[in-house]
N, C-alpha and C. Protein backbone atom coordinates (compact mmCIF):
# COMPACT_ATOMS: atom_id res chain seq x y z
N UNK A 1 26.13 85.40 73.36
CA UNK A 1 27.29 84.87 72.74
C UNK A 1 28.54 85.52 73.29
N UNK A 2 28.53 86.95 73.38
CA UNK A 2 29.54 87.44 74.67
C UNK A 2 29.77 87.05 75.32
N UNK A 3 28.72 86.50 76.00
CA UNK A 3 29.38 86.14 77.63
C UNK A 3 29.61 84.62 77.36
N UNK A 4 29.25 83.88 76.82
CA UNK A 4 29.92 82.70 76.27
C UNK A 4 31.37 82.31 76.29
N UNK A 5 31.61 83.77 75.14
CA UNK A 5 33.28 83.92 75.09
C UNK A 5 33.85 84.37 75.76
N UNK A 6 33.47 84.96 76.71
CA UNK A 6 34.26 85.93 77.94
C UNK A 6 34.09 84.58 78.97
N UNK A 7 33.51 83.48 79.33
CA UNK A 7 33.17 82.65 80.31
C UNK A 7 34.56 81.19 79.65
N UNK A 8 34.69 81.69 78.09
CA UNK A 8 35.76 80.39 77.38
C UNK A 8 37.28 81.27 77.59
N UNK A 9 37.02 82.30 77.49
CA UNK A 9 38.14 82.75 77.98
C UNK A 9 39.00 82.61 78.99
N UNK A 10 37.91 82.83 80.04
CA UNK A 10 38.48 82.69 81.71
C UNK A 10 38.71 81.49 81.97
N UNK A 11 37.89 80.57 81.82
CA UNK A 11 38.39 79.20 81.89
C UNK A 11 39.83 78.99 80.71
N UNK A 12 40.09 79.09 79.74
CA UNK A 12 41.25 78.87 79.29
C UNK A 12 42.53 79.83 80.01
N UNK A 13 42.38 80.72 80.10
CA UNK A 13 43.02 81.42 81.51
C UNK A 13 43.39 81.03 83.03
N UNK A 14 42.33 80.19 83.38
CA UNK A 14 42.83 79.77 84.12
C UNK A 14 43.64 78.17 84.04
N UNK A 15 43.31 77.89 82.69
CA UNK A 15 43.69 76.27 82.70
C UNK A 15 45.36 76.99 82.05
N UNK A 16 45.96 77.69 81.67
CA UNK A 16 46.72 78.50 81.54
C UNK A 16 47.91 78.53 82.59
N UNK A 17 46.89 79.09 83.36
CA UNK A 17 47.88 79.09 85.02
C UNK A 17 47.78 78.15 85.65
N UNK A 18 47.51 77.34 85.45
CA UNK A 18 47.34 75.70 86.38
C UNK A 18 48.60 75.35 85.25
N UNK A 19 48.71 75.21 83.80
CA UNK A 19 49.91 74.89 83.73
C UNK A 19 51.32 75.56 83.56
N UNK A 20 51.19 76.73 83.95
CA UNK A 20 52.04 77.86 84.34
C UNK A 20 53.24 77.31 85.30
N UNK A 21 51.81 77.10 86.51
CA UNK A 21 52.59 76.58 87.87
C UNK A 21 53.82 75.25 87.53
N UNK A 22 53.15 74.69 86.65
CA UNK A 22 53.44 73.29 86.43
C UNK A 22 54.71 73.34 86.30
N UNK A 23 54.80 74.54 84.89
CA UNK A 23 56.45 74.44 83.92
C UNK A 23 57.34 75.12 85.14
N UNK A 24 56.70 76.53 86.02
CA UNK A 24 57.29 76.83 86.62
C UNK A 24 58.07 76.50 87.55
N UNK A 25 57.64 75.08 87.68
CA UNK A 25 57.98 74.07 89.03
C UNK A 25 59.33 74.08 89.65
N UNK A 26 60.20 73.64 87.97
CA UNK A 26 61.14 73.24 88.75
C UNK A 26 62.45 74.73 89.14
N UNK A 27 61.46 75.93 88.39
CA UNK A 27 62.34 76.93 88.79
C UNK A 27 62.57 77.34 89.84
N UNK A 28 60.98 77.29 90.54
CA UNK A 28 60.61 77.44 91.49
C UNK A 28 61.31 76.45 93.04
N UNK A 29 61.32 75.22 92.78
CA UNK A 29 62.51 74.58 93.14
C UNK A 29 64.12 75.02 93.19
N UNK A 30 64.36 75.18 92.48
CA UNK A 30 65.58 75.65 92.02
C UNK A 30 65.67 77.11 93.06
N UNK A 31 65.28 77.93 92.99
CA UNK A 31 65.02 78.93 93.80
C UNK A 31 65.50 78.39 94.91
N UNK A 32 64.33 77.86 95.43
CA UNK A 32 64.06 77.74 96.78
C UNK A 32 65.34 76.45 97.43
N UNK A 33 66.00 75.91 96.30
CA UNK A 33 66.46 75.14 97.06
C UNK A 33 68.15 76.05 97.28
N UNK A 34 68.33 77.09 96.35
CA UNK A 34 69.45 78.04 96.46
C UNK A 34 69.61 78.53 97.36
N UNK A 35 68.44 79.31 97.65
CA UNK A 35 67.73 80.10 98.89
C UNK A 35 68.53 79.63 100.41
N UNK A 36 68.17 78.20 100.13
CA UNK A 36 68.49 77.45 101.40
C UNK A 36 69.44 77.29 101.59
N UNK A 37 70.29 77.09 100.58
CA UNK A 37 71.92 76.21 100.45
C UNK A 37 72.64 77.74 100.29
N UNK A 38 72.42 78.52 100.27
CA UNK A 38 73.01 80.00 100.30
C UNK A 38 73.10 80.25 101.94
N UNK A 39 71.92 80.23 102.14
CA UNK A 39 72.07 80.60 104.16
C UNK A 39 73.05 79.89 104.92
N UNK A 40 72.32 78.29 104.25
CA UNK A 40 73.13 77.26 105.22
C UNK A 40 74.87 77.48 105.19
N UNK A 41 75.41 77.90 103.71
CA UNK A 41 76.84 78.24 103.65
C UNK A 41 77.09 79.74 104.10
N UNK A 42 76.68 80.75 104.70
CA UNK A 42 76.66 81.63 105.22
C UNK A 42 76.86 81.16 106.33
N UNK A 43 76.47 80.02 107.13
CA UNK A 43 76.34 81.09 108.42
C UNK A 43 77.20 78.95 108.91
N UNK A 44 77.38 78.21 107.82
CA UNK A 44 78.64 77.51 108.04
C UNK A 44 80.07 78.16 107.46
N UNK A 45 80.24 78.56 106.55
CA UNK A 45 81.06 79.73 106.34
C UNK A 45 81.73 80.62 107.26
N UNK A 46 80.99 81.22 107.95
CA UNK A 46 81.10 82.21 109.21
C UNK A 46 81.68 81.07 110.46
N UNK A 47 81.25 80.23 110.52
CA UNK A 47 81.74 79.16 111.79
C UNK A 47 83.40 79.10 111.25
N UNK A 48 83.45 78.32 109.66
CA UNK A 48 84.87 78.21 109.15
C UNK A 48 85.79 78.88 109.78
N UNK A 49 85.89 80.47 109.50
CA UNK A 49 86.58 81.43 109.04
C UNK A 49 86.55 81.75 110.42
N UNK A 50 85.84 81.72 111.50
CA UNK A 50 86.30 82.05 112.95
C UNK A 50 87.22 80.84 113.14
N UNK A 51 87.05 79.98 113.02
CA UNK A 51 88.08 78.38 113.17
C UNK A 51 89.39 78.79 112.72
N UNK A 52 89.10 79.02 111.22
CA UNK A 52 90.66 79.28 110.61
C UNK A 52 91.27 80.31 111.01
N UNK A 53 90.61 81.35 111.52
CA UNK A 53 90.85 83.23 112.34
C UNK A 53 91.74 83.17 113.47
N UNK A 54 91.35 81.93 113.95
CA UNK A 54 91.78 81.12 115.67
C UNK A 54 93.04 80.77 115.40
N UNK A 55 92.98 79.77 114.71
CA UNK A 55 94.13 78.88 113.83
C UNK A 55 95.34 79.53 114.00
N UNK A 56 95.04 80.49 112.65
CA UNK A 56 95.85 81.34 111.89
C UNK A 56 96.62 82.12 113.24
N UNK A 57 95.95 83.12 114.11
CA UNK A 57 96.12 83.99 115.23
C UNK A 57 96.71 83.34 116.39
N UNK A 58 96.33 82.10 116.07
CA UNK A 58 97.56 81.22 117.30
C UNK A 58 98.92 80.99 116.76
N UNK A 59 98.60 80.33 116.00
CA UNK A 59 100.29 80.35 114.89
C UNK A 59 100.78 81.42 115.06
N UNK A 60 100.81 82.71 114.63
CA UNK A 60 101.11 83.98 114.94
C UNK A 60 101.66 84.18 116.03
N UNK A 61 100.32 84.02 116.97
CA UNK A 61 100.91 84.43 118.55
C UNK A 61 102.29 83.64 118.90
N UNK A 62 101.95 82.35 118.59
CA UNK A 62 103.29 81.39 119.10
C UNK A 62 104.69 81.37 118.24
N UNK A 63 104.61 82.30 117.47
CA UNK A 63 106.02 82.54 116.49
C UNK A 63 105.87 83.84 116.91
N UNK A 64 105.59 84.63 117.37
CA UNK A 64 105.74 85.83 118.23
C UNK A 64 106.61 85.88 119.93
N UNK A 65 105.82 84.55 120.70
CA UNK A 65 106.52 84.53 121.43
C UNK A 65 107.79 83.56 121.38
N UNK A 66 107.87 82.82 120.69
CA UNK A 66 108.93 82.08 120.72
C UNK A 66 110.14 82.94 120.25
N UNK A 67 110.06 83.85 119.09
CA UNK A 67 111.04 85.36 119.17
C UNK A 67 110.90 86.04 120.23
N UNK A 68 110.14 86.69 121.05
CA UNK A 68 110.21 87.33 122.09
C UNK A 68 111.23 86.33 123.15
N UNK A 69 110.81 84.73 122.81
CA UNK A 69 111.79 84.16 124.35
C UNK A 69 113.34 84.37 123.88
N UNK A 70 113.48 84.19 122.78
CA UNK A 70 115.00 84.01 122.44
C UNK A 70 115.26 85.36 122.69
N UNK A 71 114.62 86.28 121.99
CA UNK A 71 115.45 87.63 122.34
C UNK A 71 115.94 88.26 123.73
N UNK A 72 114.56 87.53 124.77
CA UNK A 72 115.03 88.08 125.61
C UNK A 72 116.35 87.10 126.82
N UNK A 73 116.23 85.73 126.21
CA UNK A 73 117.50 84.99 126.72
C UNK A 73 118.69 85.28 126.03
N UNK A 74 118.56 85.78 125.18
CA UNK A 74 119.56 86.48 124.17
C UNK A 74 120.20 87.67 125.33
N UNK A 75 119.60 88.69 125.14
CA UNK A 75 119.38 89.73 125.91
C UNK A 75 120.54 89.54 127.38
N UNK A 76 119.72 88.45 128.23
CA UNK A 76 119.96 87.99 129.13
C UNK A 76 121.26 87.86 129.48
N UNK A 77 121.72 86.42 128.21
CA UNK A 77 122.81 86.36 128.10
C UNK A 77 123.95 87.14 128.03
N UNK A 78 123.69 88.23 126.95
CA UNK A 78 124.87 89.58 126.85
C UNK A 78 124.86 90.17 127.87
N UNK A 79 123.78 90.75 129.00
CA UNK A 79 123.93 91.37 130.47
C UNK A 79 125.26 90.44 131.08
N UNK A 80 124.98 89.08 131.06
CA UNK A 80 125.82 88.60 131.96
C UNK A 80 127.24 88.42 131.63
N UNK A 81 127.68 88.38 129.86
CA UNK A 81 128.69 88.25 129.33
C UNK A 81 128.72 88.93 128.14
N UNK A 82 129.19 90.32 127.82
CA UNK A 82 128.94 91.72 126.75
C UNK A 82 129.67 91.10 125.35
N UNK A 83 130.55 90.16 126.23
CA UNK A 83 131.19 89.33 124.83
C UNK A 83 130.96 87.95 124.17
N UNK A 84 130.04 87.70 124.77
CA UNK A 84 129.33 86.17 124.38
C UNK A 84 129.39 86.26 122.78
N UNK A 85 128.38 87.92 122.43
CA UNK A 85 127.84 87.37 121.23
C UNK A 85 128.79 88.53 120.36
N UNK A 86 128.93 88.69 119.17
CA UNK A 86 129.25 89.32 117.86
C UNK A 86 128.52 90.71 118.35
N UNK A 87 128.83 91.72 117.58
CA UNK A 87 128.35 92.65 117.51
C UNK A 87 127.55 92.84 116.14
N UNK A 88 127.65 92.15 115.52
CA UNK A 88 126.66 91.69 114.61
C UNK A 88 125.53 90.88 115.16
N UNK A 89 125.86 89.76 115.62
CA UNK A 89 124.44 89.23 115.88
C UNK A 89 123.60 90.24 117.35
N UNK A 90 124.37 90.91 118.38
CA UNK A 90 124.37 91.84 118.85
C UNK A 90 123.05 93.03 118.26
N UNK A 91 123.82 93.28 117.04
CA UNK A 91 122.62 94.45 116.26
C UNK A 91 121.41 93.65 115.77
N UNK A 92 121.70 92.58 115.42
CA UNK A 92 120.40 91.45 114.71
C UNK A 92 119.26 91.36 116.01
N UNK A 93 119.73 90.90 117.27
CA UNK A 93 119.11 90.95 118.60
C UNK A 93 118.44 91.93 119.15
N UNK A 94 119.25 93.62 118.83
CA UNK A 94 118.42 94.63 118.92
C UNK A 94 117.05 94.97 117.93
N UNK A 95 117.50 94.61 116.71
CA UNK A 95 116.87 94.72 115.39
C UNK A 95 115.37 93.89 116.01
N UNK A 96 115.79 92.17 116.17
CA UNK A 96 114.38 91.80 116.35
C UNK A 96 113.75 92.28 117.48
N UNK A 97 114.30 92.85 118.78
CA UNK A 97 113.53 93.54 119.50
C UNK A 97 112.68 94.65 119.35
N UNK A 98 113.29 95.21 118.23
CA UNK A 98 112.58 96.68 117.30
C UNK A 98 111.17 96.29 117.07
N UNK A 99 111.38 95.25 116.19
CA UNK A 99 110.40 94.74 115.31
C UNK A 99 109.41 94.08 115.84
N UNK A 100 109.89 93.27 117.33
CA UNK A 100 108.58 92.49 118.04
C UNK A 100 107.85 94.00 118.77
N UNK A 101 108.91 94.90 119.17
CA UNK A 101 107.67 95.88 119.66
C UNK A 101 107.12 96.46 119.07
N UNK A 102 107.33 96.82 117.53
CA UNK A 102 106.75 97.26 116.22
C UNK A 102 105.23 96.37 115.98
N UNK A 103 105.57 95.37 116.46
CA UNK A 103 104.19 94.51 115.61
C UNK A 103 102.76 94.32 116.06
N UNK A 104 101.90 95.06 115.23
CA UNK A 104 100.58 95.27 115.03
C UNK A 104 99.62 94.43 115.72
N UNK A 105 99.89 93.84 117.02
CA UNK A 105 99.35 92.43 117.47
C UNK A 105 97.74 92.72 117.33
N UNK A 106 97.47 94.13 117.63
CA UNK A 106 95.95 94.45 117.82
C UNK A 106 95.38 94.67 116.26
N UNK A 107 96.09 94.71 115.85
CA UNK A 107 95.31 95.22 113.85
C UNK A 107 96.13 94.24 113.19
N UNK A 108 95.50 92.91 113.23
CA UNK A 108 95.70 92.35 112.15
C UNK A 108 95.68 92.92 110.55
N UNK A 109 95.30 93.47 110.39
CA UNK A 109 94.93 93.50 108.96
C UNK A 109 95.84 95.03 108.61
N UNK A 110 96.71 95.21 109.70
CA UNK A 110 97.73 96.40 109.57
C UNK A 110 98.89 95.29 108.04
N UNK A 111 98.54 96.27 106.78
CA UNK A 111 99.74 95.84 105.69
C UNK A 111 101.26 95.49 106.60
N UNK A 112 101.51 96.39 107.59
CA UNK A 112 102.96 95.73 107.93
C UNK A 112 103.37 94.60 108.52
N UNK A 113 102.18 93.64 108.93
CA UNK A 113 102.68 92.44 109.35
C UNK A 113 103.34 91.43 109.08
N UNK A 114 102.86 91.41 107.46
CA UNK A 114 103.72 90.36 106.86
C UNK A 114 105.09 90.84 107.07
N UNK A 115 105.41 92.04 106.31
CA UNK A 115 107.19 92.76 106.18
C UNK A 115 107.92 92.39 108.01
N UNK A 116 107.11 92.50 109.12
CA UNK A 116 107.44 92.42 109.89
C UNK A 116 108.14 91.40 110.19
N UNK A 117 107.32 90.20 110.40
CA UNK A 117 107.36 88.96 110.33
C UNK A 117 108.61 88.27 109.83
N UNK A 118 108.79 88.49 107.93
CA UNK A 118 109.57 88.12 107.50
C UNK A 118 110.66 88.92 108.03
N UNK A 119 110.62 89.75 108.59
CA UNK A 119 111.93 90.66 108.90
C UNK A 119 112.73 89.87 110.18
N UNK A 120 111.37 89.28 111.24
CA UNK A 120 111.77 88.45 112.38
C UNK A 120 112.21 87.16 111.98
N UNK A 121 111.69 86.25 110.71
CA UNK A 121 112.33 85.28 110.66
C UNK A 121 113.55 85.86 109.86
N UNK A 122 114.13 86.47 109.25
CA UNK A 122 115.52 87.17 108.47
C UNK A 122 116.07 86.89 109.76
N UNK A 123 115.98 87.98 110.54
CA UNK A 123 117.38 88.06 111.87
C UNK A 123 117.16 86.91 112.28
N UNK A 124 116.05 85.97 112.63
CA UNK A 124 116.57 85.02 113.60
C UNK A 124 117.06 83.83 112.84
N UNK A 125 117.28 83.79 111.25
CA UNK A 125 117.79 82.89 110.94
C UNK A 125 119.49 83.27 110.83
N UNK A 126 119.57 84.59 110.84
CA UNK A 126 120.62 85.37 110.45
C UNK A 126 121.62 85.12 111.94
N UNK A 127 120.67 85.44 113.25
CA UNK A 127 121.44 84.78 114.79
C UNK A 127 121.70 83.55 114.72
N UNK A 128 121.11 82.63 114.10
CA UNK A 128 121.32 81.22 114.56
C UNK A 128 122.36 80.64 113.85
N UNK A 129 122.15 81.04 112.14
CA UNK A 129 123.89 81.10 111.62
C UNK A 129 125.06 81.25 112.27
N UNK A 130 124.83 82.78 112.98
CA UNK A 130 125.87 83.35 113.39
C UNK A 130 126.81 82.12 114.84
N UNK A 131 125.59 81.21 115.59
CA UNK A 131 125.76 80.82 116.84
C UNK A 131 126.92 79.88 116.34
């Protein structure tokens, strides 16, 4: 009669885990379908953010040099005529030259870029007033 009940046991034990699996299903799903949709946005994610990195770092570069051209036709200009410009916009011209050689081109993530920046668009809106 022991082994009877030890033989009704195991079989209800295992009919147990046959519907274990069952309920477990859709967690188990659920899992696995996270699993997937987690990687897949990792490593599309990572594609993004080099795209937007590019983006972003070209914009930059090209409002970098487009101050660098004026300053230095700026520049240019006062060599050839000391009285062209103000001595105000004069100091504004030196000022953004400060600041483009000041700027962090290699360390983005240097805090002073923004202050920089806005400091280059200040004077050069501050020269173009002045023109």
């Amino acid at each position: 009669m022991a082994s009877q009940s030890s033989i009704n046991a195991g079989t209800a034990a295992s009919i147990e885990d046959i519907f274990d699996s069952s309920l477990n299903l859709e967690e188990t799903h659920f899992n696995d379908g996270f699993t997937e949709g987690y990687n897949a946005g990792l490593i599309s994610g990572k594609e993004e953010a080099k795209q937007v990195g590019l983006k972003f770092g070209f914009q930059v570069g090209e409002e970098l040099g487009f101050y660098r051209g004026c300053v230095d036709v700026w520049n240019s200009a006062i060599e050839v005529d000391s009285t062209r410009f103000s001595s105000r916009v004069q100091k504004n011209i030196k000022q953004m030259d400060e600041l483009l050689k000041k700027y962090p081109i290699l360390d983005p993530e240097d805090e002073n870029t923004q202050e920089i920046m806005d400091g280059l668009r200040l004077k050069f809106r501050a020269n173009t007033i002045e023109f």
